[in-house]
PDB file of N, CA and C in Angstrom:
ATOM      1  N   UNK A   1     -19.247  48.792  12.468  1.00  0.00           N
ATOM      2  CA  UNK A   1     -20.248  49.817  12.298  1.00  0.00           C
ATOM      3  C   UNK A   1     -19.744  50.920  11.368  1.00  0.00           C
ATOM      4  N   UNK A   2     -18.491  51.202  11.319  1.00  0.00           N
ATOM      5  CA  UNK A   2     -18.238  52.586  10.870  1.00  0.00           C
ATOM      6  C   UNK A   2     -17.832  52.340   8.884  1.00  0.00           C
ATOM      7  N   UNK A   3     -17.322  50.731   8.996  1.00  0.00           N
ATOM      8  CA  UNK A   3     -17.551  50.528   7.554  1.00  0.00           C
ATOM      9  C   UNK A   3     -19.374  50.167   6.595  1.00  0.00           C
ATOM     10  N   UNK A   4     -20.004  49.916   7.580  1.00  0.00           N
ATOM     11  CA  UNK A   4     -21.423  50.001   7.136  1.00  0.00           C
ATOM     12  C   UNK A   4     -22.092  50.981   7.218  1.00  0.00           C
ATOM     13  N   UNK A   5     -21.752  51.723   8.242  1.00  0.00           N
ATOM     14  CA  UNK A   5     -22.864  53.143   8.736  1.00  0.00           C
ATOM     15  C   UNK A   5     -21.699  54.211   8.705  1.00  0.00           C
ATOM     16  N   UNK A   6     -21.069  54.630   7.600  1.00  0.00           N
ATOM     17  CA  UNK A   6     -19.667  55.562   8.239  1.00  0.00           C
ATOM     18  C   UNK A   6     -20.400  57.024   8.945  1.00  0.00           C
ATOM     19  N   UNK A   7     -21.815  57.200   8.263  1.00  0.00           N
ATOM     20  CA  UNK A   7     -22.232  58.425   8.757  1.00  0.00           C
ATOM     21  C   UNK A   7     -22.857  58.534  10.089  1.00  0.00           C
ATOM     22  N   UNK A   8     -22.997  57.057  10.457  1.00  0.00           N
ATOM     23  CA  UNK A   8     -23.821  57.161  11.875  1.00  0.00           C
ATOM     24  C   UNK A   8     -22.471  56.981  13.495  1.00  0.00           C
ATOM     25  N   UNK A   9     -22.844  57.933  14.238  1.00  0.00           N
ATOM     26  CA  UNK A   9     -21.680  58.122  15.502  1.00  0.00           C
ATOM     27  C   UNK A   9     -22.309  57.337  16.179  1.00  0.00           C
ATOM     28  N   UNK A  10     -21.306  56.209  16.972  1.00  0.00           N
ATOM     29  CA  UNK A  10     -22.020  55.265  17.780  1.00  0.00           C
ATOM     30  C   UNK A  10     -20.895  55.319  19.320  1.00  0.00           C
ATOM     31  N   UNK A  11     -21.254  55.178  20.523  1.00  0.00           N
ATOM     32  CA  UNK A  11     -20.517  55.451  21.228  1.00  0.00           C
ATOM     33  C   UNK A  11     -20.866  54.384  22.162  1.00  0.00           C
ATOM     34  N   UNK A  12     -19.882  53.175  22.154  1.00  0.00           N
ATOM     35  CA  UNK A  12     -20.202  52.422  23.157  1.00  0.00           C
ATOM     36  C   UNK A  12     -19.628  52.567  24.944  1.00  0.00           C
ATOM     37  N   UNK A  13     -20.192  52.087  25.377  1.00  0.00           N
ATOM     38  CA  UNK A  13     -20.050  52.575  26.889  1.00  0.00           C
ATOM     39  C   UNK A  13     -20.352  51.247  27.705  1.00  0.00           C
ATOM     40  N   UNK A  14     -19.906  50.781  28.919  1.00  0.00           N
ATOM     41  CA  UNK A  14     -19.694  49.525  29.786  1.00  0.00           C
ATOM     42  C   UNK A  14     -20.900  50.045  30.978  1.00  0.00           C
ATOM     43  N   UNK A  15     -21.920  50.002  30.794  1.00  0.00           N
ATOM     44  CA  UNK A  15     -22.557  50.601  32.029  1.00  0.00           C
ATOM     45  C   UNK A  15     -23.224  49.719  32.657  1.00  0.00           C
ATOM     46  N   UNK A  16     -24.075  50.355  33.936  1.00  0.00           N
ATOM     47  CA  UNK A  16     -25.409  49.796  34.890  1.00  0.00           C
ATOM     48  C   UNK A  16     -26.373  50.350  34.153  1.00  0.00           C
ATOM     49  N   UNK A  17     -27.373  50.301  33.130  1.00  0.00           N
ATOM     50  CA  UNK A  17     -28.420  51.003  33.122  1.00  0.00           C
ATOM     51  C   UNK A  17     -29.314  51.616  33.534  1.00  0.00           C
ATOM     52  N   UNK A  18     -29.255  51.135  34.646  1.00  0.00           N
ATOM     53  CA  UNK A  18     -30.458  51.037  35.887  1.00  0.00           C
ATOM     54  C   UNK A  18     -30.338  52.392  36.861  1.00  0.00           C
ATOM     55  N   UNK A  19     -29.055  53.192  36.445  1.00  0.00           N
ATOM     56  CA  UNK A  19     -28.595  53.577  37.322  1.00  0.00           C
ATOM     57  C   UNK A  19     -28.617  54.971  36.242  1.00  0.00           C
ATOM     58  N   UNK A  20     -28.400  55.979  37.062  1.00  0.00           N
ATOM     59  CA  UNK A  20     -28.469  57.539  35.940  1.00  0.00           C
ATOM     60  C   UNK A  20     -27.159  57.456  35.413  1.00  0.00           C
ATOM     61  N   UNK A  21     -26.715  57.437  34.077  1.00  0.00           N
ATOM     62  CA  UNK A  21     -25.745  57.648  33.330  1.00  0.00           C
ATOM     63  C   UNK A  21     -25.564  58.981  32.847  1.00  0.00           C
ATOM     64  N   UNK A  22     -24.467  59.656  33.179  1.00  0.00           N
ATOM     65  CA  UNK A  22     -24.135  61.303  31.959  1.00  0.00           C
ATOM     66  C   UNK A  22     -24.029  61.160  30.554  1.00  0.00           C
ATOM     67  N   UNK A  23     -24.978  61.241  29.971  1.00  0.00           N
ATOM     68  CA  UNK A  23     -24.943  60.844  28.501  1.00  0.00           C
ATOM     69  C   UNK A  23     -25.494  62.527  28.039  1.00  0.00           C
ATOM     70  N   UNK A  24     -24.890  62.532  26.516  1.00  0.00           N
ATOM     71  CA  UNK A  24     -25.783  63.652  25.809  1.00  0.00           C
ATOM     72  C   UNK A  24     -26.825  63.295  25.343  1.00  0.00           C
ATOM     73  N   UNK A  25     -28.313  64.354  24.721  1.00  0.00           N
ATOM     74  CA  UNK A  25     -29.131  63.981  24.794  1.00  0.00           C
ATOM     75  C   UNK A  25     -29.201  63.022  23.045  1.00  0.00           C
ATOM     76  N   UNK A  26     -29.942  62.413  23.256  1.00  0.00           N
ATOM     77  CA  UNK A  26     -29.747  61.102  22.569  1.00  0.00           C
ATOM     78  C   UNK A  26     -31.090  61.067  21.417  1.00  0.00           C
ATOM     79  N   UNK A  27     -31.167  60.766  20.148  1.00  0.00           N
ATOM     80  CA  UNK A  27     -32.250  60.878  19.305  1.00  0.00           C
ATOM     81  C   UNK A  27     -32.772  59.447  19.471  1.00  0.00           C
ATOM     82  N   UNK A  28     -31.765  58.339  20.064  1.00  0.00           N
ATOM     83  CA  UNK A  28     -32.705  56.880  20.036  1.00  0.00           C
ATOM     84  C   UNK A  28     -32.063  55.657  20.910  1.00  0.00           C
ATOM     85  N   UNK A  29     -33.041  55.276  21.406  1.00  0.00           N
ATOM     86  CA  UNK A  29     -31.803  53.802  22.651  1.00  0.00           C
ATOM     87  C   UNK A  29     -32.479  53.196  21.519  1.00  0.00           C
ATOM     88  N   UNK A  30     -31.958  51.638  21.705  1.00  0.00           N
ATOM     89  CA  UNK A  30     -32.477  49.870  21.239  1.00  0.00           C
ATOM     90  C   UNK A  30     -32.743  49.066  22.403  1.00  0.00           C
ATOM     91  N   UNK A  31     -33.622  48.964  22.857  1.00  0.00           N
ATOM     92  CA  UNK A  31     -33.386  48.387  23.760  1.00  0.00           C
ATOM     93  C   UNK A  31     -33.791  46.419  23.462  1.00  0.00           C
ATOM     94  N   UNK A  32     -32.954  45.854  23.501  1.00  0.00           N
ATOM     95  CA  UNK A  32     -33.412  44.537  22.710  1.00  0.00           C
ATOM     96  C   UNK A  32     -33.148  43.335  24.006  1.00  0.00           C
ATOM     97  N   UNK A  33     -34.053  42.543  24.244  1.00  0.00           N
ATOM     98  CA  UNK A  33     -34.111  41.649  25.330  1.00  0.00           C
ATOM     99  C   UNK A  33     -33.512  41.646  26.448  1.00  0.00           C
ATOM    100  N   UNK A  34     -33.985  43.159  26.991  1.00  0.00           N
ATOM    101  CA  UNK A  34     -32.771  43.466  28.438  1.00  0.00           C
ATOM    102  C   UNK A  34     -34.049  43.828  29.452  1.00  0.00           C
ATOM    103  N   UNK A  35     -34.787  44.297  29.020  1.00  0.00           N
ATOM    104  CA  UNK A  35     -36.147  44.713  30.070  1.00  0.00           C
ATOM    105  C   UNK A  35     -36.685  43.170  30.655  1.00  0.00           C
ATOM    106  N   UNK A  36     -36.983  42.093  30.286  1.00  0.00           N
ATOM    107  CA  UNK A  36     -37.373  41.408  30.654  1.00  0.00           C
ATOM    108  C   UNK A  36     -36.510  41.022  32.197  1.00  0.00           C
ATOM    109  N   UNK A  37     -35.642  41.365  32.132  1.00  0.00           N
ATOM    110  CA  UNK A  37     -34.300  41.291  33.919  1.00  0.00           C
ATOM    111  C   UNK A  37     -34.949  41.743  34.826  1.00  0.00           C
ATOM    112  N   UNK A  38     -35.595  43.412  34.439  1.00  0.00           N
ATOM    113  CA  UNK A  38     -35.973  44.098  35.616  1.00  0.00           C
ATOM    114  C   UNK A  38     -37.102  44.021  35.847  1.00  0.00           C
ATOM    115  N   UNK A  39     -37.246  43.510  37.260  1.00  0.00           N
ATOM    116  CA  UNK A  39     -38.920  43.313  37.996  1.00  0.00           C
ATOM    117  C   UNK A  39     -39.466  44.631  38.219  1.00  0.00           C
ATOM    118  N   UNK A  40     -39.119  45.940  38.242  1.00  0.00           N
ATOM    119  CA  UNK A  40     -39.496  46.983  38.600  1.00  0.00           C
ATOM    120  C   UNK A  40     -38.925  47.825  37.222  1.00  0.00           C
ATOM    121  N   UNK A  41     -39.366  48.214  36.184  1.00  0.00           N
ATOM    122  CA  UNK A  41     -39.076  48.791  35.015  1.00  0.00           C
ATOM    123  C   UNK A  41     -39.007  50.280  34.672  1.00  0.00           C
ATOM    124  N   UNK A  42     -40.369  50.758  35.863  1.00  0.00           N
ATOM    125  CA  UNK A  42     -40.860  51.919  35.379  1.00  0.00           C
ATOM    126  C   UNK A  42     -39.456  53.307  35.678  1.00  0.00           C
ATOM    127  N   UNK A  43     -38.334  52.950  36.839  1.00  0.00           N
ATOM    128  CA  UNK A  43     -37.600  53.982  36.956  1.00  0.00           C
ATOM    129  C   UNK A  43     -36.773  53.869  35.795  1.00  0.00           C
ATOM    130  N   UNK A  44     -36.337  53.077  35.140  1.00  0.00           N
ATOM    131  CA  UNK A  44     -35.220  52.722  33.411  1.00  0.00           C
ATOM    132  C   UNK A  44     -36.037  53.217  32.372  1.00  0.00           C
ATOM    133  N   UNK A  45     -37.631  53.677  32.264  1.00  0.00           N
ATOM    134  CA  UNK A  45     -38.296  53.885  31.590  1.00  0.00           C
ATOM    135  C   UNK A  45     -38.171  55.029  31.540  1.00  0.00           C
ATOM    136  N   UNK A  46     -38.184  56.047  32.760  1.00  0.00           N
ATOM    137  CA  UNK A  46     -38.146  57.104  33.072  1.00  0.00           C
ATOM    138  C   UNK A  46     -37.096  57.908  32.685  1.00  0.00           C
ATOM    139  N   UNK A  47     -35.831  56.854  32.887  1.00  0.00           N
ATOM    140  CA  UNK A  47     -34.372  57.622  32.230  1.00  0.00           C
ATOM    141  C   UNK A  47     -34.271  57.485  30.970  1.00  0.00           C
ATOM    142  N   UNK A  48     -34.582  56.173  30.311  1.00  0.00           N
ATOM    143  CA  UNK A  48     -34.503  56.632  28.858  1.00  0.00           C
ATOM    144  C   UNK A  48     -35.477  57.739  28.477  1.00  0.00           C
ATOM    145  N   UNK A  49     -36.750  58.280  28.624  1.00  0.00           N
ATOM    146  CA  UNK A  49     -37.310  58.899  28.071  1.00  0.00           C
ATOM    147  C   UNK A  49     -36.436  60.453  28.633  1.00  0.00           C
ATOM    148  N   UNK A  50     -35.866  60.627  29.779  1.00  0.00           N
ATOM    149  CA  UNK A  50     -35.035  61.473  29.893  1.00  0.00           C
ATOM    150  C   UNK A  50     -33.590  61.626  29.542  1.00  0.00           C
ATOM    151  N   UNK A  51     -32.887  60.736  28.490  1.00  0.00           N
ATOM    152  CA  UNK A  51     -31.892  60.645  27.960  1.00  0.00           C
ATOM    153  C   UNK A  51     -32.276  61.483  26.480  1.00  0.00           C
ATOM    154  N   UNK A  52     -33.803  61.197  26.128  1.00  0.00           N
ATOM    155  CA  UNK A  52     -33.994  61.559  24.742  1.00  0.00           C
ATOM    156  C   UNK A  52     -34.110  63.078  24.655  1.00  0.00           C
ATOM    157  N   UNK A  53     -33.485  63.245  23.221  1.00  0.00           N
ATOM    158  CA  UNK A  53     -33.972  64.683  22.582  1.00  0.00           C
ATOM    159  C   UNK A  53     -35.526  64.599  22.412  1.00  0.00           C
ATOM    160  N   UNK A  54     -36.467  66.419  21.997  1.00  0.00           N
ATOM    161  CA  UNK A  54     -37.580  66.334  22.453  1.00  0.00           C
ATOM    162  C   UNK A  54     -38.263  65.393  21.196  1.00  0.00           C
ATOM    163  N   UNK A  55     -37.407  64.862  20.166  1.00  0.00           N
ATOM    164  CA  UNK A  55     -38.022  64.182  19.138  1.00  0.00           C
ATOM    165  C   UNK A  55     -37.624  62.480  19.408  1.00  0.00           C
ATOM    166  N   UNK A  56     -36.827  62.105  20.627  1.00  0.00           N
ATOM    167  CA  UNK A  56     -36.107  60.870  20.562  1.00  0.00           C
ATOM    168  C   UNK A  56     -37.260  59.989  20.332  1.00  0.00           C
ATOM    169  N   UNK A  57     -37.063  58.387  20.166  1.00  0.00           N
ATOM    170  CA  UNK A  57     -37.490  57.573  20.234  1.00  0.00           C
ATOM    171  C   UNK A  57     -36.445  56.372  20.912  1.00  0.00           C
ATOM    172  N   UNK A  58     -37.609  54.954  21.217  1.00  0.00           N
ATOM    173  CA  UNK A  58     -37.200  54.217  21.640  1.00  0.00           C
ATOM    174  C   UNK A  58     -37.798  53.507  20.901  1.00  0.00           C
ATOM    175  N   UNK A  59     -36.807  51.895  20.422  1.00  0.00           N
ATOM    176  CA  UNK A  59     -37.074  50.773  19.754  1.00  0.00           C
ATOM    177  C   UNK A  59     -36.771  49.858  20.854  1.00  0.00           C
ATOM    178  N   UNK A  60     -37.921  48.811  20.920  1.00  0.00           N
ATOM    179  CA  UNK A  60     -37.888  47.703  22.058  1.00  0.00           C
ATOM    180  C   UNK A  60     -38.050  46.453  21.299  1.00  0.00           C
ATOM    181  N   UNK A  61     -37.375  45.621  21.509  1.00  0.00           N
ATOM    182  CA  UNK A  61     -37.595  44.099  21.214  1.00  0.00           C
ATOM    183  C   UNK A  61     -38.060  43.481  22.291  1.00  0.00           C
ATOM    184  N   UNK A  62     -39.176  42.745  22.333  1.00  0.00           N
ATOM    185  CA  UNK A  62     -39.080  41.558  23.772  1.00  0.00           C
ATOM    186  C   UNK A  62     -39.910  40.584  23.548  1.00  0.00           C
ATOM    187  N   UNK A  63     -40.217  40.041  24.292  1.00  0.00           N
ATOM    188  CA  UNK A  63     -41.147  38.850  24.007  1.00  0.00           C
ATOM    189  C   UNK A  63     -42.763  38.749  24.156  1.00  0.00           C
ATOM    190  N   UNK A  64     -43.132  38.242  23.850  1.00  0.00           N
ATOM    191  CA  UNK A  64     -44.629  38.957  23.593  1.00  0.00           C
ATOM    192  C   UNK A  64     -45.157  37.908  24.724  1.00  0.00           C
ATOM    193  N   UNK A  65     -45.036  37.758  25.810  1.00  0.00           N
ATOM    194  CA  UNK A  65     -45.282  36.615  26.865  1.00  0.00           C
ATOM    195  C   UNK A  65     -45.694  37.267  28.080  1.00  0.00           C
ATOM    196  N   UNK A  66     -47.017  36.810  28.709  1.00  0.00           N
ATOM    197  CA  UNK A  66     -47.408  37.012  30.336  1.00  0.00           C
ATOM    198  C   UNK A  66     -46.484  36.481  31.169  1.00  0.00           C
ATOM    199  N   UNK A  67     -46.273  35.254  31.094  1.00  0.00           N
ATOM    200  CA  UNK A  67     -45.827  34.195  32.412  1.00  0.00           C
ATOM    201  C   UNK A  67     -44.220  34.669  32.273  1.00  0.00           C
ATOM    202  N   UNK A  68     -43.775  34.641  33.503  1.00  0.00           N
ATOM    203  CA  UNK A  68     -42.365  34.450  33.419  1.00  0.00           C
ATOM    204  C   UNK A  68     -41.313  33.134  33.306  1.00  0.00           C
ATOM    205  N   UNK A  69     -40.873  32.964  33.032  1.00  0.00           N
ATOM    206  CA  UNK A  69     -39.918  31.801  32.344  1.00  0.00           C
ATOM    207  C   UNK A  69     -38.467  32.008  32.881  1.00  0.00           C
ATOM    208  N   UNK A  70     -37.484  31.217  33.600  1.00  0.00           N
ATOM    209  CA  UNK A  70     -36.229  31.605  34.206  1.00  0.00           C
ATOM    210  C   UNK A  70     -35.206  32.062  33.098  1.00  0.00           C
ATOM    211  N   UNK A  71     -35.636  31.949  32.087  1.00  0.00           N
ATOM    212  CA  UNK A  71     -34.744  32.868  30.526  1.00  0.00           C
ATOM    213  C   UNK A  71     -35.133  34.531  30.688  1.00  0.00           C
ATOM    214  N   UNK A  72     -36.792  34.186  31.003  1.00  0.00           N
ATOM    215  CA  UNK A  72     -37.169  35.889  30.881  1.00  0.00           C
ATOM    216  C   UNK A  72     -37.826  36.195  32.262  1.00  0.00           C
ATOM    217  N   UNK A  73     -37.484  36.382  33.109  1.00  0.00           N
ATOM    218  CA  UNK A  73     -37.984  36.200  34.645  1.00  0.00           C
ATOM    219  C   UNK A  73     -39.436  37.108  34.730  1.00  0.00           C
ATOM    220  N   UNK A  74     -39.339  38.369  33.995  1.00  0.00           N
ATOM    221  CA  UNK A  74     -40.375  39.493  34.430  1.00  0.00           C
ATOM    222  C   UNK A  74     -40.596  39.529  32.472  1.00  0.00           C
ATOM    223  N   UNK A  75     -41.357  39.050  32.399  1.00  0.00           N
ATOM    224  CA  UNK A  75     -41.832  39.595  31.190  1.00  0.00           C
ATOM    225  C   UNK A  75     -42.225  40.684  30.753  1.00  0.00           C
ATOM    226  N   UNK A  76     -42.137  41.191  29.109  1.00  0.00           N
ATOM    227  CA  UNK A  76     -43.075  42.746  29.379  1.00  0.00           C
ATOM    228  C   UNK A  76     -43.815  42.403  28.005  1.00  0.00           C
ATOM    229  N   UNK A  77     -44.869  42.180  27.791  1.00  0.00           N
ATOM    230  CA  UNK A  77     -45.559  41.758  26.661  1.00  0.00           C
ATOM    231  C   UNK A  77     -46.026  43.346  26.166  1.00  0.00           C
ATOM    232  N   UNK A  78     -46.452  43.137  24.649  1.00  0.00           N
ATOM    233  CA  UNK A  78     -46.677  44.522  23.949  1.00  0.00           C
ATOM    234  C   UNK A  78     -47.672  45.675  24.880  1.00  0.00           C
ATOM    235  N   UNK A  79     -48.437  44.858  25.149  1.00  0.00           N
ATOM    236  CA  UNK A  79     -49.851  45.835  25.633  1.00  0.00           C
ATOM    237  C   UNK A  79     -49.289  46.400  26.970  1.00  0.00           C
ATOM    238  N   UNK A  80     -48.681  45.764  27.654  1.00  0.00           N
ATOM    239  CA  UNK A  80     -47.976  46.136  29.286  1.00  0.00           C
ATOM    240  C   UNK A  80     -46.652  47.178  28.962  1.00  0.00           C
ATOM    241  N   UNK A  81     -45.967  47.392  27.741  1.00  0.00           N
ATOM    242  CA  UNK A  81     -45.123  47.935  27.074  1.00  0.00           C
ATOM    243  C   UNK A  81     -46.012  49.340  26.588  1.00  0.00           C
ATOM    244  N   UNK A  82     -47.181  49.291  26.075  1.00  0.00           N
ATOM    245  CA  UNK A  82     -47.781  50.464  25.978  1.00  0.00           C
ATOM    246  C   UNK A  82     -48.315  51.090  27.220  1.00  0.00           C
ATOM    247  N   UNK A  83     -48.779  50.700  27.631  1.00  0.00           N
ATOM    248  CA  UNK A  83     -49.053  51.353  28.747  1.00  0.00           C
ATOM    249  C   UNK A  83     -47.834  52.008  30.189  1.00  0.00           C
ATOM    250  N   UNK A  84     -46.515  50.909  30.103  1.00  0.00           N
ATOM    251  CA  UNK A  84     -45.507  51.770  30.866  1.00  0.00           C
ATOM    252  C   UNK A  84     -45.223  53.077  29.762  1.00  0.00           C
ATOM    253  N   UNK A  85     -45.207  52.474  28.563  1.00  0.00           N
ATOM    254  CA  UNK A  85     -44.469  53.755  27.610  1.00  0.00           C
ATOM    255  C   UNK A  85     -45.231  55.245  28.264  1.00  0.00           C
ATOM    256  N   UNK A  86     -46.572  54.821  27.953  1.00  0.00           N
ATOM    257  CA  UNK A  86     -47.675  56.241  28.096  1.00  0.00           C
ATOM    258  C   UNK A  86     -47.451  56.857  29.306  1.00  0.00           C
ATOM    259  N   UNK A  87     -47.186  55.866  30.375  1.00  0.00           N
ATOM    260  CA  UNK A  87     -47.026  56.537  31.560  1.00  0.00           C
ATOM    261  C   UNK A  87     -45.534  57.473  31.950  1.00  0.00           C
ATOM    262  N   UNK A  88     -44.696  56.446  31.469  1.00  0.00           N
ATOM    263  CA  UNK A  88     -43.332  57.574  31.625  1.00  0.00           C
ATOM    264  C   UNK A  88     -43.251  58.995  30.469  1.00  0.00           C
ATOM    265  N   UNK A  89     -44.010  59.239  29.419  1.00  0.00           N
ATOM    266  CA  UNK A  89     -44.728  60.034  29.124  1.00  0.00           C
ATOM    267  C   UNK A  89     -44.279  60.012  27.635  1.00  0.00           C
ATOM    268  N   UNK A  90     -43.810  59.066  26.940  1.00  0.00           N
ATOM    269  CA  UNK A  90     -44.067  58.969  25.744  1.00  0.00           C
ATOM    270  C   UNK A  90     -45.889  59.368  24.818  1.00  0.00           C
ATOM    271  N   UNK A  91     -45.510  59.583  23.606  1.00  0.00           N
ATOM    272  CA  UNK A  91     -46.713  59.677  23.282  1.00  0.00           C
ATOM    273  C   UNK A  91     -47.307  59.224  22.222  1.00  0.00           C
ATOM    274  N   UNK A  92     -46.558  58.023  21.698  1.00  0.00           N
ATOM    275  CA  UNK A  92     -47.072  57.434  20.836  1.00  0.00           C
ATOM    276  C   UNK A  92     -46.062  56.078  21.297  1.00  0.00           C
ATOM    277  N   UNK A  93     -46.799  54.928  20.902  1.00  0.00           N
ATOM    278  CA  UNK A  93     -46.239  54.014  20.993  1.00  0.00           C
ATOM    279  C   UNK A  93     -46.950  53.105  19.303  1.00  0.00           C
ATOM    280  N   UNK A  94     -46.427  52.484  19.235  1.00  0.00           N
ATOM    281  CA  UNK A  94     -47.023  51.512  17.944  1.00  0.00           C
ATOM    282  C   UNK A  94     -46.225  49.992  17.636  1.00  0.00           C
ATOM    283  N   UNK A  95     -46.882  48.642  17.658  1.00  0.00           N
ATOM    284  CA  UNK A  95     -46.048  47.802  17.128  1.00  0.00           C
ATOM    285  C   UNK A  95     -45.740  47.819  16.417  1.00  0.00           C
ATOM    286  N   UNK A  96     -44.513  47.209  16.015  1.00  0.00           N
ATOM    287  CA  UNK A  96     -43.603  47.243  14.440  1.00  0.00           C
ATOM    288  C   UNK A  96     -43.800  46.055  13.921  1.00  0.00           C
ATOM    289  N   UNK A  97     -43.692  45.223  14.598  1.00  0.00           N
ATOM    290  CA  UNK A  97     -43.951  44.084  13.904  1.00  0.00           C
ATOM    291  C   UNK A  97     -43.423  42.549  15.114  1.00  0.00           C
ATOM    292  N   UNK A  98     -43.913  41.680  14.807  1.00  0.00           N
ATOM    293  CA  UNK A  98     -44.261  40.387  15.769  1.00  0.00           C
ATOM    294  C   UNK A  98     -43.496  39.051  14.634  1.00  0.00           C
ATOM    295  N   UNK A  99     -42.864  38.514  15.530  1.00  0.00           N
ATOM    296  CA  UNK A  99     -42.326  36.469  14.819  1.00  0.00           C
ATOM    297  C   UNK A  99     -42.367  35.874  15.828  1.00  0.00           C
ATOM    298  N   UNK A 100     -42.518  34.520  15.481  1.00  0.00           N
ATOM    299  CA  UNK A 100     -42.836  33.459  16.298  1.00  0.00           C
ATOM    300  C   UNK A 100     -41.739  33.361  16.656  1.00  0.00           C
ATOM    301  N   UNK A 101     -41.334  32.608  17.979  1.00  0.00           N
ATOM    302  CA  UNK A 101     -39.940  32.525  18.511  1.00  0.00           C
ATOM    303  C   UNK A 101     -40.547  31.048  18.930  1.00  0.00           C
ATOM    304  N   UNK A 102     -38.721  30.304  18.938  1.00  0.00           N
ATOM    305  CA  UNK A 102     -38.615  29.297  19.070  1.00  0.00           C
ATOM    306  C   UNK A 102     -38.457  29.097  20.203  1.00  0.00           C
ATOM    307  N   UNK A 103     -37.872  29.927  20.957  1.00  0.00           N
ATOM    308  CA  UNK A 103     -38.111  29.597  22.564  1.00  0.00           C
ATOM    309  C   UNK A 103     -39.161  29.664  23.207  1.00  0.00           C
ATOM    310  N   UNK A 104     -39.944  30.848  22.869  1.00  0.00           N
ATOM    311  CA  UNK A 104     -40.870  31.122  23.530  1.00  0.00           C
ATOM    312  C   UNK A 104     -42.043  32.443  22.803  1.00  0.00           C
ATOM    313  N   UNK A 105     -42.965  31.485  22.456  1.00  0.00           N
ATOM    314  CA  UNK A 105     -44.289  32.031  21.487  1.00  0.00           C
ATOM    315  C   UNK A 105     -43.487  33.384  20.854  1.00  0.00           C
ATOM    316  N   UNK A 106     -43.773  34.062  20.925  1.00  0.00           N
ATOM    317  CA  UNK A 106     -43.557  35.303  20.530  1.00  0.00           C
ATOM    318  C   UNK A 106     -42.569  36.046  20.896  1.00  0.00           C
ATOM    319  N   UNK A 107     -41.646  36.656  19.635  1.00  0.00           N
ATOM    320  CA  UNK A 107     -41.195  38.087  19.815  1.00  0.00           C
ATOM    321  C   UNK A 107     -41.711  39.147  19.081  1.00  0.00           C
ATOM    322  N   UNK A 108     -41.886  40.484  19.587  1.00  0.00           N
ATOM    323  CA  UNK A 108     -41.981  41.643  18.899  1.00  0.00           C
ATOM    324  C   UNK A 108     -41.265  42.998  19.054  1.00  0.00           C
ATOM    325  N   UNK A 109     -40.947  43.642  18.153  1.00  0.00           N
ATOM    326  CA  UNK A 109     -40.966  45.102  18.339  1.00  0.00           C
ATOM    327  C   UNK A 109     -41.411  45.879  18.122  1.00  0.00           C
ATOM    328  N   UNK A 110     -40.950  47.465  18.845  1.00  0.00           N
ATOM    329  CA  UNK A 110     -42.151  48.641  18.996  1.00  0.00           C
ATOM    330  C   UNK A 110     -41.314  49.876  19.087  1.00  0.00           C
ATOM    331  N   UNK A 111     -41.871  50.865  18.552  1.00  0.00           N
ATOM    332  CA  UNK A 111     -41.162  52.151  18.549  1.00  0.00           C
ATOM    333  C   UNK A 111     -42.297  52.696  19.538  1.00  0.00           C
ATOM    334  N   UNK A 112     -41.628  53.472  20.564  1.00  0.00           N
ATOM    335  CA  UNK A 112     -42.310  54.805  21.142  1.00  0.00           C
ATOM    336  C   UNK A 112     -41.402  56.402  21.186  1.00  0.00           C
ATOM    337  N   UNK A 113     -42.442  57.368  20.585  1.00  0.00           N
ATOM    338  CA  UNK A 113     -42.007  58.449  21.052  1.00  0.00           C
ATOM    339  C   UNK A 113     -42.012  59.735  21.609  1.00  0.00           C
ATOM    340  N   UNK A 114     -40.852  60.337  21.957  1.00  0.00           N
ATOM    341  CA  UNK A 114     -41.685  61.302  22.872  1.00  0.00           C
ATOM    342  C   UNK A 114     -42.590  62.093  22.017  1.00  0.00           C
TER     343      UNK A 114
END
């Protein structure tokens, strides 16, 4: 990272997510094929949007799928992704863009922010 991005500070950390972490406040998570784990989403939703500065954002990758599949147990498809966003109180959400996946129909991502 630091020979490609020398200007960007990246701070990796071994954590539970799920769980409240002491972090400073943060301009952006990634969150890329990790939501689909948790059957109950909305409290991880809640902390990232409380990790962020009042301009943060969040970038999500996941799969654009209803049914659950033992790869992705709890799915979170785009439209079910806007609507947790709105509720933990983001205020814009928007797709970024959608590809066909070989495992399974669809992936996409999405920026929301506060």
């Amino acid at each position: 990272m630091k020979v490609r991005f020398p200007k960007v500070q990246v701070h990796y950390r071994k954590a539970n997510y799920i769980q409240p972490l002491q972090l400073p406040s943060l301009d952006g998570i990634i969150a890329a094929n990790t939501l689909h784990f948790l059957r109950d989403k909305e409290p991880v939703i809640d902390l990232f949007y409380a990790y962020l500065k009042p301009a943060g954002r969040v970038i999500l990758v996941e799969y654009n799928i209803e049914d659950g599949y033992y790869a992705v147990p709890y799915p979170l498809p785009y439209p079910a992704w806007e609507r947790l966003a709105r509720r933990s109180g983001f205020a814009v959400t928007q797709l970024l863009a959608t590809r066909p996946s070989s495992f399974l129909r669809e992936i996409y991502s999405a920026l929301s922010m506060k």
